[in-house]
N, C-alpha and C. Protein backbone atom coordinates (compact mmCIF):
# COMPACT_ATOMS: atom_id res chain seq x y z
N UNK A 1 -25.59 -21.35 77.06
CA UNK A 1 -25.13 -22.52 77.79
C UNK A 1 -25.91 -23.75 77.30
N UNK A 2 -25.07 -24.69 76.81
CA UNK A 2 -25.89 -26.25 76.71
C UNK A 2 -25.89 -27.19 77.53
N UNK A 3 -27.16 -27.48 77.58
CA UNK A 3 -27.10 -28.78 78.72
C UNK A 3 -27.20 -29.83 78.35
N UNK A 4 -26.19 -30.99 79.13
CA UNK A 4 -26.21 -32.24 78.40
C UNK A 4 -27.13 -33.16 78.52
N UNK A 5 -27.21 -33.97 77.12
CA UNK A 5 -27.97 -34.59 76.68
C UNK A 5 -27.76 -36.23 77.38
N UNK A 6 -29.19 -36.40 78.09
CA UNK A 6 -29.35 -37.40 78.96
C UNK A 6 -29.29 -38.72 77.93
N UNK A 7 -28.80 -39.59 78.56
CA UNK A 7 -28.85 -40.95 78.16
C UNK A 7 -29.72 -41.84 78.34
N UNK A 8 -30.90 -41.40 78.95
CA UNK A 8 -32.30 -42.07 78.82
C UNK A 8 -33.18 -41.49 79.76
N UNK A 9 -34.32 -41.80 79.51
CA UNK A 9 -35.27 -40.69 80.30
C UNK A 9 -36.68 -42.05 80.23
N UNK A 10 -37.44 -41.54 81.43
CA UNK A 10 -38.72 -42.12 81.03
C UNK A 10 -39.98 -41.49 80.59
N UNK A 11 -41.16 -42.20 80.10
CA UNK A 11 -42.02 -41.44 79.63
C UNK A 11 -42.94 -42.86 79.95
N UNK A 12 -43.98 -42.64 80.77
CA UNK A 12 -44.86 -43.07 81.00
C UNK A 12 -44.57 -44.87 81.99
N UNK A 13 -43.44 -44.67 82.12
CA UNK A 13 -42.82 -45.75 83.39
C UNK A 13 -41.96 -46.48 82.45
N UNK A 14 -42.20 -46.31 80.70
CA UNK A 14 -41.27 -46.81 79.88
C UNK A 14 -39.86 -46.35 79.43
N UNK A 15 -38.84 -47.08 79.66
CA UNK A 15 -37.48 -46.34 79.40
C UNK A 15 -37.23 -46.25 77.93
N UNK A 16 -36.63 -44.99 77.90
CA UNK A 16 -36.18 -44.59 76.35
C UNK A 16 -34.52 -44.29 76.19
N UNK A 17 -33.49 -44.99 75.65
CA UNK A 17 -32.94 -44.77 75.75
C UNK A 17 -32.81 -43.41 74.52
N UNK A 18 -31.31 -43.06 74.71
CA UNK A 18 -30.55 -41.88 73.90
C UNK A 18 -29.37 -42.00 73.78
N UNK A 19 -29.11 -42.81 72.00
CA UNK A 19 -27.83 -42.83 71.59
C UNK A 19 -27.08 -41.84 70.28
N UNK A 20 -25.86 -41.83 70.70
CA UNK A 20 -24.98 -40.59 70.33
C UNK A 20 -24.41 -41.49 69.14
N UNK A 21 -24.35 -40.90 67.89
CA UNK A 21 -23.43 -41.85 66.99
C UNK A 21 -23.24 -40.98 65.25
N UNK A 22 -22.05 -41.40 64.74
CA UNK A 22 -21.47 -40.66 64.05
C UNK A 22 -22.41 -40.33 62.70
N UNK A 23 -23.28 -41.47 62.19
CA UNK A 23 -24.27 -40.66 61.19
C UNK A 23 -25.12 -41.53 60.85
N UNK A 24 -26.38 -41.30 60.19
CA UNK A 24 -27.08 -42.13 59.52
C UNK A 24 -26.93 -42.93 58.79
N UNK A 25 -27.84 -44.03 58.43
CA UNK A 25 -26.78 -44.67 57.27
C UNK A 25 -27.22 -43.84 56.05
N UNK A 26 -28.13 -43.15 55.89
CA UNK A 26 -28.30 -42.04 54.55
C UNK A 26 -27.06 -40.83 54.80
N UNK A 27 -26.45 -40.27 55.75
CA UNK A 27 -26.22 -39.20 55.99
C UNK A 27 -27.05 -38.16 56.33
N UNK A 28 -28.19 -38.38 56.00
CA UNK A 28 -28.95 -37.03 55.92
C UNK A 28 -30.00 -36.47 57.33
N UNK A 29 -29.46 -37.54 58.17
CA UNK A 29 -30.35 -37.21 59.46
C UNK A 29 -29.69 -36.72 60.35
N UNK A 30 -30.61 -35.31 60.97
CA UNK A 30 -29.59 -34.87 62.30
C UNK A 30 -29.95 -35.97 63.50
N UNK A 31 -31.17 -36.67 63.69
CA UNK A 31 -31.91 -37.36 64.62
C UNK A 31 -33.06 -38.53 64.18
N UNK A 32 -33.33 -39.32 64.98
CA UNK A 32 -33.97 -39.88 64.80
C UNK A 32 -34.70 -40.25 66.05
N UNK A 33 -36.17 -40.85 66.13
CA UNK A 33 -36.93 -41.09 66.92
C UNK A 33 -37.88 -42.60 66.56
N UNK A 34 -37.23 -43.69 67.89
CA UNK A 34 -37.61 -44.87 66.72
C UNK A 34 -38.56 -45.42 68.17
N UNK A 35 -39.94 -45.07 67.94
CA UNK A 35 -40.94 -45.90 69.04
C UNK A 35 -41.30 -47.17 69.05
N UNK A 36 -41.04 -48.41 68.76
CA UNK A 36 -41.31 -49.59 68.42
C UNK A 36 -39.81 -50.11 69.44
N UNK A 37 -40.14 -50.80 70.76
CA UNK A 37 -38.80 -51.09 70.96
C UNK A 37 -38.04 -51.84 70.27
N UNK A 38 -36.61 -51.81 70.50
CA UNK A 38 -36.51 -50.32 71.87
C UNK A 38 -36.38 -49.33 71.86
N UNK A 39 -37.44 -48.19 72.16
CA UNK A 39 -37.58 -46.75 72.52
C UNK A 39 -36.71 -46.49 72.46
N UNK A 40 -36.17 -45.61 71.76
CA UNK A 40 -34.71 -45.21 71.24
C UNK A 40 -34.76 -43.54 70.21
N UNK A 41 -34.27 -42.95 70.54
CA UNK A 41 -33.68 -41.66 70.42
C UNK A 41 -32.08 -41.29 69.61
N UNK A 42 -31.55 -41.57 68.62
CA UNK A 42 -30.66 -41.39 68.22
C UNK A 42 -30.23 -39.89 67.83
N UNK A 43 -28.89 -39.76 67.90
CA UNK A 43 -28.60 -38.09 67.37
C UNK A 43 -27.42 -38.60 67.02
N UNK A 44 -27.14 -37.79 66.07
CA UNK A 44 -26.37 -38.15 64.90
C UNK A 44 -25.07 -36.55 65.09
N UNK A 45 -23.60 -37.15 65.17
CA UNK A 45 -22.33 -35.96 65.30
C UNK A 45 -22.64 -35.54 64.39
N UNK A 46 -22.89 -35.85 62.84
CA UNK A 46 -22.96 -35.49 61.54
C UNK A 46 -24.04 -35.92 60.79
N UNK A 47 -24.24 -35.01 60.14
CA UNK A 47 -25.45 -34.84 58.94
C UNK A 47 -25.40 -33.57 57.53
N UNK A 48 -25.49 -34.57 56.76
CA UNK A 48 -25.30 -34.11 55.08
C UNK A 48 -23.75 -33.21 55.28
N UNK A 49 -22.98 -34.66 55.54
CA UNK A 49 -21.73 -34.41 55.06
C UNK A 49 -20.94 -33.17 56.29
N UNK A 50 -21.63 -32.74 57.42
CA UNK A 50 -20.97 -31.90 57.99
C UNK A 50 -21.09 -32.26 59.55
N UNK A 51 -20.19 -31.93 60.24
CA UNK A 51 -20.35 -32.02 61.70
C UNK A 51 -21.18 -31.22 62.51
N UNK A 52 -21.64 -31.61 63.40
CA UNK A 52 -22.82 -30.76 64.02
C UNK A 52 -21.94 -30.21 65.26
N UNK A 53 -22.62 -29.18 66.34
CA UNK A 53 -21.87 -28.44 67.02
C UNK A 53 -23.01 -29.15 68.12
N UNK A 54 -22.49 -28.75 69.49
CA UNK A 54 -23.29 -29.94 71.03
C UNK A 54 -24.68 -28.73 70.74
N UNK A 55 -24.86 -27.72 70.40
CA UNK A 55 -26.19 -27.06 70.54
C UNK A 55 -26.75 -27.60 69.77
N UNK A 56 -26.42 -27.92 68.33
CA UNK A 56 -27.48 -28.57 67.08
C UNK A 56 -28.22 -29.71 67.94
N UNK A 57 -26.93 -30.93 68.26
CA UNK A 57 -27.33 -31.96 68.97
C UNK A 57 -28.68 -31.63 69.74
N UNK A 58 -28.33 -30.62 70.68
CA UNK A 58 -29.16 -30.91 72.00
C UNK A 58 -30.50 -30.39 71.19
N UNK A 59 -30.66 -29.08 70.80
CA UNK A 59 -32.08 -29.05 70.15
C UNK A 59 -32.47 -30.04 68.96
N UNK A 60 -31.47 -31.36 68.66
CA UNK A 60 -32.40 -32.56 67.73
C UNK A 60 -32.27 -33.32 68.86
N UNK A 61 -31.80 -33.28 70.19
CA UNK A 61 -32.72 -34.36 71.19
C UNK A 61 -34.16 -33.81 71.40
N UNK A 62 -34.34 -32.05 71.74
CA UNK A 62 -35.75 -31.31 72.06
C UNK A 62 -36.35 -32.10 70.42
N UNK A 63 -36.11 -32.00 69.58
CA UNK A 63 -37.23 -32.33 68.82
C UNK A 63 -37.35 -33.55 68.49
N UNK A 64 -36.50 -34.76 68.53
CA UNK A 64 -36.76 -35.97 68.68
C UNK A 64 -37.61 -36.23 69.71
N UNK A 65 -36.90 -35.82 71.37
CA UNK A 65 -38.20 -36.13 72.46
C UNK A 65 -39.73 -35.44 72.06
N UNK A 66 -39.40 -34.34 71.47
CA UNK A 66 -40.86 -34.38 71.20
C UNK A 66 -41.93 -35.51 70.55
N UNK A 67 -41.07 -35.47 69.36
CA UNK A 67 -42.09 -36.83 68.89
C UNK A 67 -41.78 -37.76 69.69
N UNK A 68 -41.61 -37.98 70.88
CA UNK A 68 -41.47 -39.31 71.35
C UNK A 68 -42.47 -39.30 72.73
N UNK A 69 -43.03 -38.07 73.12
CA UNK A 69 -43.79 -37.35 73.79
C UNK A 69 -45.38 -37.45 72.86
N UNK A 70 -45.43 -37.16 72.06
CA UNK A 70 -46.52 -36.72 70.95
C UNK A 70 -46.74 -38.33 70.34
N UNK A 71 -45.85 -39.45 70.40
CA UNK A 71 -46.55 -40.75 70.07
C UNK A 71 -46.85 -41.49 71.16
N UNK A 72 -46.28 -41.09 72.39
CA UNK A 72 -46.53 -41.94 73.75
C UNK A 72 -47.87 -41.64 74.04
N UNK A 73 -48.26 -40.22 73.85
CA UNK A 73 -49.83 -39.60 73.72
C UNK A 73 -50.60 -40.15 72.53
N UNK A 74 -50.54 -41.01 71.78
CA UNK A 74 -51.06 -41.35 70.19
C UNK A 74 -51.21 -39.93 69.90
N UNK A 75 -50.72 -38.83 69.40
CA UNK A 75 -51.14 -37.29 69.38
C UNK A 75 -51.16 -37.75 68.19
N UNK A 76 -52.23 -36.46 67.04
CA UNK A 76 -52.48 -36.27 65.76
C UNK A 76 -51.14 -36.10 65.31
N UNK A 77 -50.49 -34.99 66.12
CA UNK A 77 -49.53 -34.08 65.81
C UNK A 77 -48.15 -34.74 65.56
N UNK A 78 -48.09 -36.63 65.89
CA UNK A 78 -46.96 -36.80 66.70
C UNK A 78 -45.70 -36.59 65.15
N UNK A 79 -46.22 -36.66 63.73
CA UNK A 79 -45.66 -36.83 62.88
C UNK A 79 -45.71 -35.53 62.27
N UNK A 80 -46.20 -34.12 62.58
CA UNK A 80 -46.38 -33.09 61.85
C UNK A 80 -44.90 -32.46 62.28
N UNK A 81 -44.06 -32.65 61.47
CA UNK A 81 -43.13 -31.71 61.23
C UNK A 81 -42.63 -30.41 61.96
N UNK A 82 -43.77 -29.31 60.86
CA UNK A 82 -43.30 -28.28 61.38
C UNK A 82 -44.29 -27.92 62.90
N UNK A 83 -44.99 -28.98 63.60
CA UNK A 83 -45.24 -28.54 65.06
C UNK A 83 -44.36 -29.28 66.23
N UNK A 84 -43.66 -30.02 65.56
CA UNK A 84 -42.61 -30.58 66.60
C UNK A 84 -41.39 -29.51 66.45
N UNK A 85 -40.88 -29.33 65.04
CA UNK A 85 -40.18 -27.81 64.89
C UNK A 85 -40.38 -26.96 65.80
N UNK A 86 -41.18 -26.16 65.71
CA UNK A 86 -41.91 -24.92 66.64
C UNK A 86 -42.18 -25.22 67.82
N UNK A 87 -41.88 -26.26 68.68
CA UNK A 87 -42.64 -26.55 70.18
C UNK A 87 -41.44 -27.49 70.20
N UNK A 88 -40.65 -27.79 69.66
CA UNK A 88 -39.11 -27.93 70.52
C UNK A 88 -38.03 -27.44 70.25
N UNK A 89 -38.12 -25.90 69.55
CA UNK A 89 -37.29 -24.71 69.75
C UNK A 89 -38.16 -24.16 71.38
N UNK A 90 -39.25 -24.02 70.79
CA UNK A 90 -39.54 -23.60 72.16
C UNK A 90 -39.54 -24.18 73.75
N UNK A 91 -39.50 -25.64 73.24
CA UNK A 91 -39.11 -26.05 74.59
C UNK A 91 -37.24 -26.34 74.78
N UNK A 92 -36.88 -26.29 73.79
CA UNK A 92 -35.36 -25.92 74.15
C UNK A 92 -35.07 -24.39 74.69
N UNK A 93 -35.70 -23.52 74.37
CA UNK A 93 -35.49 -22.31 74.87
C UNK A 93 -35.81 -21.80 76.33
N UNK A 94 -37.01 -22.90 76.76
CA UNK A 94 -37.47 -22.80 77.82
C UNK A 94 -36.52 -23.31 79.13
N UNK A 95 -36.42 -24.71 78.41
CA UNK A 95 -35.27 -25.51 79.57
C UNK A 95 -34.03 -24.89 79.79
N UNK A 96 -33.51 -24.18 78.66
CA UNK A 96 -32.08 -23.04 78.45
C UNK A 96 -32.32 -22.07 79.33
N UNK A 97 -33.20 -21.50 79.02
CA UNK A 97 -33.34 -20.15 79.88
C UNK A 97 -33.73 -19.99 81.43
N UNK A 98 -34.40 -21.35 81.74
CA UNK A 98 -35.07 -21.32 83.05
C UNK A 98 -33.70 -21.10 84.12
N UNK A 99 -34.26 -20.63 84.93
CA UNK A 99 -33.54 -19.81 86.27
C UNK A 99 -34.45 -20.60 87.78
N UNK A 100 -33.71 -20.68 88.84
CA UNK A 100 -34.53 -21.55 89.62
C UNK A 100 -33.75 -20.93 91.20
N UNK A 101 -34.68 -20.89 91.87
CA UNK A 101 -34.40 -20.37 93.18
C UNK A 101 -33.63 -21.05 94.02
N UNK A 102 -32.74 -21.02 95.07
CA UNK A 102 -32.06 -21.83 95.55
C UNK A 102 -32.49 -22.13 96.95
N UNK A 103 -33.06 -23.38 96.88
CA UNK A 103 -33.68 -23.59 98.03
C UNK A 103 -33.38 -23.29 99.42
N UNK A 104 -33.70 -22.86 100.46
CA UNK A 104 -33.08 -22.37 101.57
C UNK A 104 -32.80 -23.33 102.96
């Protein structure tokens, strides 16, 4: 099941938006993460020439918000690649899978 991808979120009382749009101007990006306002989050329908499916999307919003999480922190990490990779599969897997009690 995918869950949809919010149109802006905050992070630290600052709004970030999240825009949806048909491609890079290289082609070659599934996402982008642009911190310098305005805080902005782009995801891209298509990249290197092919259409993406709403799951690709939503896990290049998990790893865009990550780095957007990891520079709001000045983190070492906020530009390392493969740890935004690995920790927003895993936090896409987490938010996917979570199960929640129904309040009574």
């Amino acid at each position: 099941m995918t869950h949809p991808i919010p149109t802006s979120f905050r992070l630290r009382r600052r709004k970030w938006t999240v825009r949806r749009l048909t491609s890079s101007v290289s082609g070659k990006h599934a996402g982008l993460c642009v911190p310098p306002p305005p805080k902005q989050i782009r995801i891209y329908d298509i990249a290197n020439n092919r259409g993406r499916t709403a799951h690709q999307q939503q896990k290049t919003f998990w790893h865009e918000s990550t780095h957007a999480i990891l520079m709001t922190m000045n983190h070492k990490l906020a530009r390392n690649e493969a740890f935004v990779t690995g920790f927003s599969l895993l936090l896409e897997e987490l938010v996917r899978t979570a199960r929640f009690e129904e309040s009574a």
